[in-house]
Protein backbone atom coordinates (compact mmCIF):
# COMPACT_ATOMS: atom_id res chain seq x y z
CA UNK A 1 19.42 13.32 13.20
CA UNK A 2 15.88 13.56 14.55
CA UNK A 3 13.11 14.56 12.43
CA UNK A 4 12.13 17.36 14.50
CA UNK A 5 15.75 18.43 13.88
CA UNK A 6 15.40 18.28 10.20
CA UNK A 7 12.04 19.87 9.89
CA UNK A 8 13.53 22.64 11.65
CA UNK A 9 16.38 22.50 10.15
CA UNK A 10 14.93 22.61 6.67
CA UNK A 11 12.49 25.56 7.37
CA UNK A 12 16.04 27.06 8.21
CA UNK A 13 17.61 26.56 4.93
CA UNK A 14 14.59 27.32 2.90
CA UNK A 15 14.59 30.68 4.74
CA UNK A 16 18.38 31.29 3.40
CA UNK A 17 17.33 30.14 0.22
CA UNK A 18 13.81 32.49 -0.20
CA UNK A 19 15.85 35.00 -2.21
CA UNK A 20 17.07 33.28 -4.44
CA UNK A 21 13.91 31.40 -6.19
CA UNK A 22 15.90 28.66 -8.64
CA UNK A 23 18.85 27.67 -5.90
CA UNK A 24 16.09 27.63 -3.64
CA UNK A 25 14.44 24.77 -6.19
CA UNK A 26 17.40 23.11 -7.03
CA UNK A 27 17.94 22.02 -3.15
CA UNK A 28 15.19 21.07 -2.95
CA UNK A 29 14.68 19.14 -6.17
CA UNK A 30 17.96 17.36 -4.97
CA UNK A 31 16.55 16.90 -1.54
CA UNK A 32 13.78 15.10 -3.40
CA UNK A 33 15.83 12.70 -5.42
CA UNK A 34 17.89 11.42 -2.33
CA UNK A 35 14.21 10.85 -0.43
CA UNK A 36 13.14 8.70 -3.63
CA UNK A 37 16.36 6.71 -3.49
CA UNK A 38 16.06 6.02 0.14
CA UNK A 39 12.22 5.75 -0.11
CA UNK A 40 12.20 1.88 -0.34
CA UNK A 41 14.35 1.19 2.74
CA UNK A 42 10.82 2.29 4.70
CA UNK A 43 10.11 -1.08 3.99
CA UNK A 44 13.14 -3.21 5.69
CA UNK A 45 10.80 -1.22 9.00
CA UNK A 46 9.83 -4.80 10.61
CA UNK A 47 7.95 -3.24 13.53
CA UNK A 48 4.86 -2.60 12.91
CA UNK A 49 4.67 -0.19 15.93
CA UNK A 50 7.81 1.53 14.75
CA UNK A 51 6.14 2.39 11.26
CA UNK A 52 2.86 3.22 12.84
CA UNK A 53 4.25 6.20 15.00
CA UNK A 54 7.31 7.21 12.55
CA UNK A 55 5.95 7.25 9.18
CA UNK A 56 3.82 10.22 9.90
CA UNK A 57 6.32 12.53 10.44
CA UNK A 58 8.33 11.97 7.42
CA UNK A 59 5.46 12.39 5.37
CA UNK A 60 4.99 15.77 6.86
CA UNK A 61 8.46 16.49 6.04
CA UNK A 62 7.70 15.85 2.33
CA UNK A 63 5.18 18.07 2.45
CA UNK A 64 7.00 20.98 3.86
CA UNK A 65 9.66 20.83 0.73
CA UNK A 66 6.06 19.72 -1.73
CA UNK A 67 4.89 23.27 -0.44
CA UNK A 68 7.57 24.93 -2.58
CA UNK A 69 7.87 23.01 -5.12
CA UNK A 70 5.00 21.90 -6.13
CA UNK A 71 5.60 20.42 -9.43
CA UNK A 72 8.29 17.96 -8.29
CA UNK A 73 6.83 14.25 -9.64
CA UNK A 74 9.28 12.58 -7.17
CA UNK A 75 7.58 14.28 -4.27
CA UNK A 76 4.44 13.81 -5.36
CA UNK A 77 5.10 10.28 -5.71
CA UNK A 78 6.77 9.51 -2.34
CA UNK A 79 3.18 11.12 -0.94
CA UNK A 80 1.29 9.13 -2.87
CA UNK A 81 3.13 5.78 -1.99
CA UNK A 82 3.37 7.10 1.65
CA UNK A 83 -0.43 7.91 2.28
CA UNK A 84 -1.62 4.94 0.33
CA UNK A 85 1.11 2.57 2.43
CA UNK A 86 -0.11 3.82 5.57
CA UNK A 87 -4.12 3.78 4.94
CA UNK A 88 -3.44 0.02 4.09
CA UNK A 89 -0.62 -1.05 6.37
CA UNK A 90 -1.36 0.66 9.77
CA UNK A 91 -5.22 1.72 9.14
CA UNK A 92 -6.97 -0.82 7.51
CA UNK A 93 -5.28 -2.84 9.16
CA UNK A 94 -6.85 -1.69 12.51
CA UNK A 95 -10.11 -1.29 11.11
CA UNK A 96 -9.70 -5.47 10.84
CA UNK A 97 -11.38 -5.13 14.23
CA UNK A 98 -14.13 -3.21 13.87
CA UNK A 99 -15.36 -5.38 10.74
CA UNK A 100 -15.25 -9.14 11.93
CA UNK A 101 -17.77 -10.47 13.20
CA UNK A 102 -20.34 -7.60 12.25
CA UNK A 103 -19.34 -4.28 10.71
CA UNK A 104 -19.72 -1.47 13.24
CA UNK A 105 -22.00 1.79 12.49
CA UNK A 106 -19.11 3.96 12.77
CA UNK A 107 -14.96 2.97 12.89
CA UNK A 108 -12.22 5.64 13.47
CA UNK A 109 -9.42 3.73 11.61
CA UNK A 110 -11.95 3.14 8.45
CA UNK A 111 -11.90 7.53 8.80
CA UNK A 112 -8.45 7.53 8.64
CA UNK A 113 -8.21 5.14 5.91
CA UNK A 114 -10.40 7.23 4.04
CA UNK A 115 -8.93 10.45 4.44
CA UNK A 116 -5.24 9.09 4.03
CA UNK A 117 -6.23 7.27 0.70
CA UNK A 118 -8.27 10.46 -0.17
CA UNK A 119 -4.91 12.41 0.20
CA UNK A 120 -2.59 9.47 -1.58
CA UNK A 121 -5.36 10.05 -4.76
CA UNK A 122 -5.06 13.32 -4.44
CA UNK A 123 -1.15 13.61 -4.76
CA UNK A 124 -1.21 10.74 -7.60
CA UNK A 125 -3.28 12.38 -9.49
CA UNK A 126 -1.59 15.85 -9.27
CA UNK A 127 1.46 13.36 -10.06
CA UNK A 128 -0.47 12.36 -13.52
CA UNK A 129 -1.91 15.82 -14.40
CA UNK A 130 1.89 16.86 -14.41
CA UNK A 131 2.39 14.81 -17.12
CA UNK A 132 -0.50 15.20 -19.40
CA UNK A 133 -3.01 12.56 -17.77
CA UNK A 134 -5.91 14.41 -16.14
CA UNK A 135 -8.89 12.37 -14.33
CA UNK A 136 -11.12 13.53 -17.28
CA UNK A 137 -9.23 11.78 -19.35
CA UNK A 138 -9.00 9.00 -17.48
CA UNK A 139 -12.87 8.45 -16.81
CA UNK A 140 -13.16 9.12 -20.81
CA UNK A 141 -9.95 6.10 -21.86
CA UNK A 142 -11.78 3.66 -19.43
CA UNK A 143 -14.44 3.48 -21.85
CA UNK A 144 -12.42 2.40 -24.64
CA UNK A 145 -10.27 -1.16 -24.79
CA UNK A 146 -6.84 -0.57 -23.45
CA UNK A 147 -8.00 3.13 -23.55
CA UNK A 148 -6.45 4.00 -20.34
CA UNK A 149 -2.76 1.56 -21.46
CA UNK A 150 -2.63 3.60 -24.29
CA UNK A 151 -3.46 7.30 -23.04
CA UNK A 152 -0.25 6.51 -20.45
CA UNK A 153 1.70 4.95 -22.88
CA UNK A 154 1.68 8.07 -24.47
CA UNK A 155 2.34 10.26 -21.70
CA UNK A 156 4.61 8.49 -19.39
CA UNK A 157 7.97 6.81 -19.73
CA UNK A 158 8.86 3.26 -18.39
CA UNK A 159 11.10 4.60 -15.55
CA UNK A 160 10.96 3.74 -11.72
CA UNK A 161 9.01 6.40 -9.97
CA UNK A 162 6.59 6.79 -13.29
CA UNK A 163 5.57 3.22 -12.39
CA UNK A 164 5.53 3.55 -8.86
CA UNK A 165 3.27 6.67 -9.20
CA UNK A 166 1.61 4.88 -11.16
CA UNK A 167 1.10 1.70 -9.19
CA UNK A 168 0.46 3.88 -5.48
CA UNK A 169 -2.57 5.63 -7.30
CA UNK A 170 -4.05 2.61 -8.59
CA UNK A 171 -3.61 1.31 -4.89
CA UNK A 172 -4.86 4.07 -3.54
CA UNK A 173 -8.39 4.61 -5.88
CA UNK A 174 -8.62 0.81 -5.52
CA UNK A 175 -8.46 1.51 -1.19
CA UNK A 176 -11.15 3.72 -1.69
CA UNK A 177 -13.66 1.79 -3.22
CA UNK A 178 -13.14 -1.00 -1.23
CA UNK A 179 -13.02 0.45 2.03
CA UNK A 180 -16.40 2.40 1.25
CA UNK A 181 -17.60 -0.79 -0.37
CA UNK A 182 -21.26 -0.31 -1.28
CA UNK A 183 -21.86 2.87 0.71
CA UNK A 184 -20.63 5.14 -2.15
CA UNK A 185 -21.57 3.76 -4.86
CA UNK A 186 -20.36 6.52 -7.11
CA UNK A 187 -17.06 5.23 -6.42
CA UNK A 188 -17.95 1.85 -7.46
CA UNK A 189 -17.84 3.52 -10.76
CA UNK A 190 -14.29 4.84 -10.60
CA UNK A 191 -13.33 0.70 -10.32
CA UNK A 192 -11.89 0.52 -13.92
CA UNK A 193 -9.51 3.31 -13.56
CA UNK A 194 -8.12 1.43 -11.11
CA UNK A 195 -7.59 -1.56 -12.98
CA UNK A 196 -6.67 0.05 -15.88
CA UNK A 197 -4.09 2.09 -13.87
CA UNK A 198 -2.83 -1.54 -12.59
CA UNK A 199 -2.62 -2.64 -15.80
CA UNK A 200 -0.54 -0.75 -17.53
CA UNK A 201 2.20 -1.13 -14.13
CA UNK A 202 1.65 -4.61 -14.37
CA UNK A 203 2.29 -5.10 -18.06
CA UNK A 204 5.84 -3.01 -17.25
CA UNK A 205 7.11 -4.89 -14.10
CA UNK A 206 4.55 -7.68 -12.93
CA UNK A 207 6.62 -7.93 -10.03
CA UNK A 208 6.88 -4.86 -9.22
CA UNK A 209 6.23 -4.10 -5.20
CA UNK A 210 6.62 -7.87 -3.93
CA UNK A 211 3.88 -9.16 -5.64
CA UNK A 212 1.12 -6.01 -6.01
CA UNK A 213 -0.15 -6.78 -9.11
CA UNK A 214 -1.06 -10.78 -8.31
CA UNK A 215 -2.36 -9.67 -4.65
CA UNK A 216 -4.45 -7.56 -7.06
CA UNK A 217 -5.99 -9.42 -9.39
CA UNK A 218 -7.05 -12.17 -7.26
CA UNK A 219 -8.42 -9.87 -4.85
CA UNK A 220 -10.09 -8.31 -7.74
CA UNK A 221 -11.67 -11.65 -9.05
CA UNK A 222 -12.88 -12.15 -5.92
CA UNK A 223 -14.65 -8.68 -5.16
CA UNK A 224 -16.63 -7.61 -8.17
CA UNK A 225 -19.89 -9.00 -8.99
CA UNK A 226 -19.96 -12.71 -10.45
CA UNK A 227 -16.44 -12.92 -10.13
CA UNK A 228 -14.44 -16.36 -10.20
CA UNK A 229 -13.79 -17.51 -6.63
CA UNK A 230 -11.77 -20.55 -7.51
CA UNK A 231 -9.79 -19.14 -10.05
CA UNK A 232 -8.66 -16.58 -7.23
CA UNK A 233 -8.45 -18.87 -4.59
CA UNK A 234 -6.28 -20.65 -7.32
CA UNK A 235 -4.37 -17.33 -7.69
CA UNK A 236 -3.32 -17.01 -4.20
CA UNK A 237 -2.17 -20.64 -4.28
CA UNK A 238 0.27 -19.76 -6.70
CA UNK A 239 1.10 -16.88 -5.55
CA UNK A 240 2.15 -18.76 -2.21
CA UNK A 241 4.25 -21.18 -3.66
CA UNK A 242 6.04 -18.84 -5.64
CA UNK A 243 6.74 -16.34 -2.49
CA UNK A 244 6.77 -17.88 0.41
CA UNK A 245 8.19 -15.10 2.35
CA UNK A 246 5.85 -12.15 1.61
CA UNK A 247 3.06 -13.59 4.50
CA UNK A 248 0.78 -10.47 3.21
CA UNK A 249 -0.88 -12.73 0.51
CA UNK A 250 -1.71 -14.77 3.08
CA UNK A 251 -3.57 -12.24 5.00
CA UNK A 252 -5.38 -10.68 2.48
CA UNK A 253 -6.78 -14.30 1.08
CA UNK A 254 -7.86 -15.03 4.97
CA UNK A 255 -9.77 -12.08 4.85
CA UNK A 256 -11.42 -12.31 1.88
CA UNK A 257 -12.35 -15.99 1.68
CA UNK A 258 -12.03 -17.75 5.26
CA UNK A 259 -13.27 -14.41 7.09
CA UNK A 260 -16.15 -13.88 4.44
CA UNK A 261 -17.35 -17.79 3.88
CA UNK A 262 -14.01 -19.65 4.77
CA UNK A 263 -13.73 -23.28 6.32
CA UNK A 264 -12.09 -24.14 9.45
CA UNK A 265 -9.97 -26.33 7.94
CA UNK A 266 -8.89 -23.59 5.71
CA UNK A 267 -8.06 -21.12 8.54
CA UNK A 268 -6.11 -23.99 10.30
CA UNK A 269 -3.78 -24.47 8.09
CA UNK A 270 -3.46 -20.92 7.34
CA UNK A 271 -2.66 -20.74 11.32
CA UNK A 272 -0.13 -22.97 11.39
CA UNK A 273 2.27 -21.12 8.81
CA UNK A 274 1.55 -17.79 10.70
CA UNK A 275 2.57 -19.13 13.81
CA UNK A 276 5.41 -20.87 12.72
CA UNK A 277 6.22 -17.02 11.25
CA UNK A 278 5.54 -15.13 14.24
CA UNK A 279 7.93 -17.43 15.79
CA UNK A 280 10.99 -16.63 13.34
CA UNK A 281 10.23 -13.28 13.48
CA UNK A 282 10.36 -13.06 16.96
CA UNK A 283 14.16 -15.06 16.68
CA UNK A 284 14.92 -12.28 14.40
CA UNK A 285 13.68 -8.99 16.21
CA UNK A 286 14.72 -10.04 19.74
CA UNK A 287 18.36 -10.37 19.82
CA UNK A 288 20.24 -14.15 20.82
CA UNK A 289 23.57 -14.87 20.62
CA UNK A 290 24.30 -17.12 17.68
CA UNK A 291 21.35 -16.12 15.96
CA UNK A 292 22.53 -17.32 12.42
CA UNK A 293 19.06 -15.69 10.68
CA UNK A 294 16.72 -17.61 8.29
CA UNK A 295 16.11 -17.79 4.62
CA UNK A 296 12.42 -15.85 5.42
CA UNK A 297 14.07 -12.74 5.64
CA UNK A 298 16.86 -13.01 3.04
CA UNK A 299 14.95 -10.29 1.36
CA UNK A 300 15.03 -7.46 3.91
CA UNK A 301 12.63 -5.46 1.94
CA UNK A 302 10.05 -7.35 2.91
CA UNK A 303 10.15 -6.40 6.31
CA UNK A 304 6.99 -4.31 6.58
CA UNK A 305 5.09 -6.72 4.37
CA UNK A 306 6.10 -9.47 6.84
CA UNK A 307 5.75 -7.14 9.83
CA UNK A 308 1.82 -6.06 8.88
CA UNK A 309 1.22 -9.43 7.92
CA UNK A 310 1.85 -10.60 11.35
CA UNK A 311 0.03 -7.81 13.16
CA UNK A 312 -2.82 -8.49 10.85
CA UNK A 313 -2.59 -12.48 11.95
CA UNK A 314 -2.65 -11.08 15.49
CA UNK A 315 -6.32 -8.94 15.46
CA UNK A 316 -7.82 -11.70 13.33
CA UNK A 317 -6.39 -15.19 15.80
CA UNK A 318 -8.04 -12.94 18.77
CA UNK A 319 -11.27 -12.71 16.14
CA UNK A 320 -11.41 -16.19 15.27
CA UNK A 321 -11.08 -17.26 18.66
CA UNK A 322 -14.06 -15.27 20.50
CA UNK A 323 -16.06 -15.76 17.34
CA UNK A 324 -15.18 -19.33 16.08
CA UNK A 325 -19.30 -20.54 15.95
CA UNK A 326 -20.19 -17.22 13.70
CA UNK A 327 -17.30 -17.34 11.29
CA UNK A 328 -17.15 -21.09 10.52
């Protein structure tokens, strides 16, 4: 069924339904569990093309049945994930080229980063109000030690999509800042709502999203002022070993050490496992006969990770190679 088909297709059925206010809700409250449950097999996607062009339309969908109900938390949180996955996977990701080697005055896909995190924030934090956790109350908990644990602990439950909310507005506020970096500093300011958002997810399920919270924290330890560089550095090295297969990590510590002050021996041997991965994944997306598969993508979830990973490696080996003298 095409999307087109269903958006027209819904508008359809919510125009039977109009008269009849609570059946009307109860469709659509169903039509919002089944998207949550199938929500996470977005990320088996392992073209990055493919999610580029098709993501935006289902997130338009959600927001036709978000229109009329607009105190769903399961919606909200699908449009928080969604927005916050796509400023990071497909738009930051682009804006990789208009940062390296010298920041450009003005970037298109840093806009659209913006605005789509803006609009993941936006939905998380409707998500939070709806259960008792305004951004007042935030700014005031941040203040306090483990203010911001404890104000969710008392207003959330430990289920799925209360983390995942959870988690996908932390990423999001946390996209913001960074992206903006010193520009808005007022933002700079929001930076421990974000952490303390992460760490009450991470306390729950420190695994939760492949690896989020770890990515995280080093990144973290690495941004803020008189942060630990080794002990990231350290942090991604472990993180590595223990996950081989989600290549992300790999991406993110290439552009945040070996991009920013790396060494070329650094980036070499960070070259040689992504092309040994672009490789496999090209054995797995382009069909052989007696393809048997490999134990990189035994976890098919990690698709997309693996997938924006790649495309990442891509814009910064071009980088690297007409700018070699700058960077190193």
């Amino acid at each position: 069924m095409s999307l087109l088909f269903k958006v027209v297709f819904l508008g359809f059925f919510i125009g039977l339904m109009s008269s009849c206010g609570t059946i009307q809700k109860v469709a659509i409250g169903a039509s919002s569990d089944l998207l949550y449950e199938a929500s996470p097999s977005l990320e088996t996607e392992d073209d990055w093309e493919t999610f580029k062009n098709g993501i935006p339309g289902n997130l338009k969908l959600i927001e036709v049945l978000y229109s009329v109900k607009p105190n769903d938390e399961k919606l909200l949180v699908n449009l928080t994930k969604g927005y916050a996955g796509y400023a990071f996977g497909i738009n930051e990701t682009l804006y990789l080229d208009d940062v390296y080697p010298e920041k450009k005055d003005f970037s298109l896909h840093k806009e659209r980063a913006v605005i789509n995190y803006s609009k993941a924030l936006k939905y998380g934090l409707e998500f939070l109000k709806l259960n008792g956790v305004t951004h007042k109350a935030l700014t005031s908990s941040m203040r306090k030690n483990k203010g911001i644990s404890t104000l969710l602990d008392n207003n959330l439950k430990n289920v799925d999509h209360h983390r995942t909310g959870v988690l996908f507005t932390a990423q999001a506020l946390a996209g913001l800042i960074n992206i903006n970096g010193k520009d808005k500093m007022a933002l700079a300011g929001q930076l421990p709502i974000a952490k303390g958002l992460f760490d009450w997810v991470c306390a729950k399920d420190p695994k939760i999203s492949f690896g989020a919270c770890d990515i995280f924290y080093a990144t973290y330890e690495v941004s803020r002022p008189f942060g630990n560089r080794q002990k990231a550095a350290a942090a991604f090295e472990k993180f590595f070993k223990a996950n081989p297969h989600n290549w992300l990590a790999r991406m993110v510590y290439t552009q945040f050490f070996i991009m920013e002050s790396g060494e070329e021996e650094d980036w070499d041997k960070q070259k040689a496992f992504m092309d040994k991965a672009s490789r496999l994944h090209q054995n797995k997306v382009k069909w052989m006969p007696n393809y048997k598969g490999h134990k990189a993508f035994s976890n098919p979830n990690l698709g997309f990770f693996q997938a924006m990973a790649l495309k990442r490696y891509e814009i910064l080996k071009k980088i690297v190679e007409k700018y070699k003298d700058d960077i190193f």
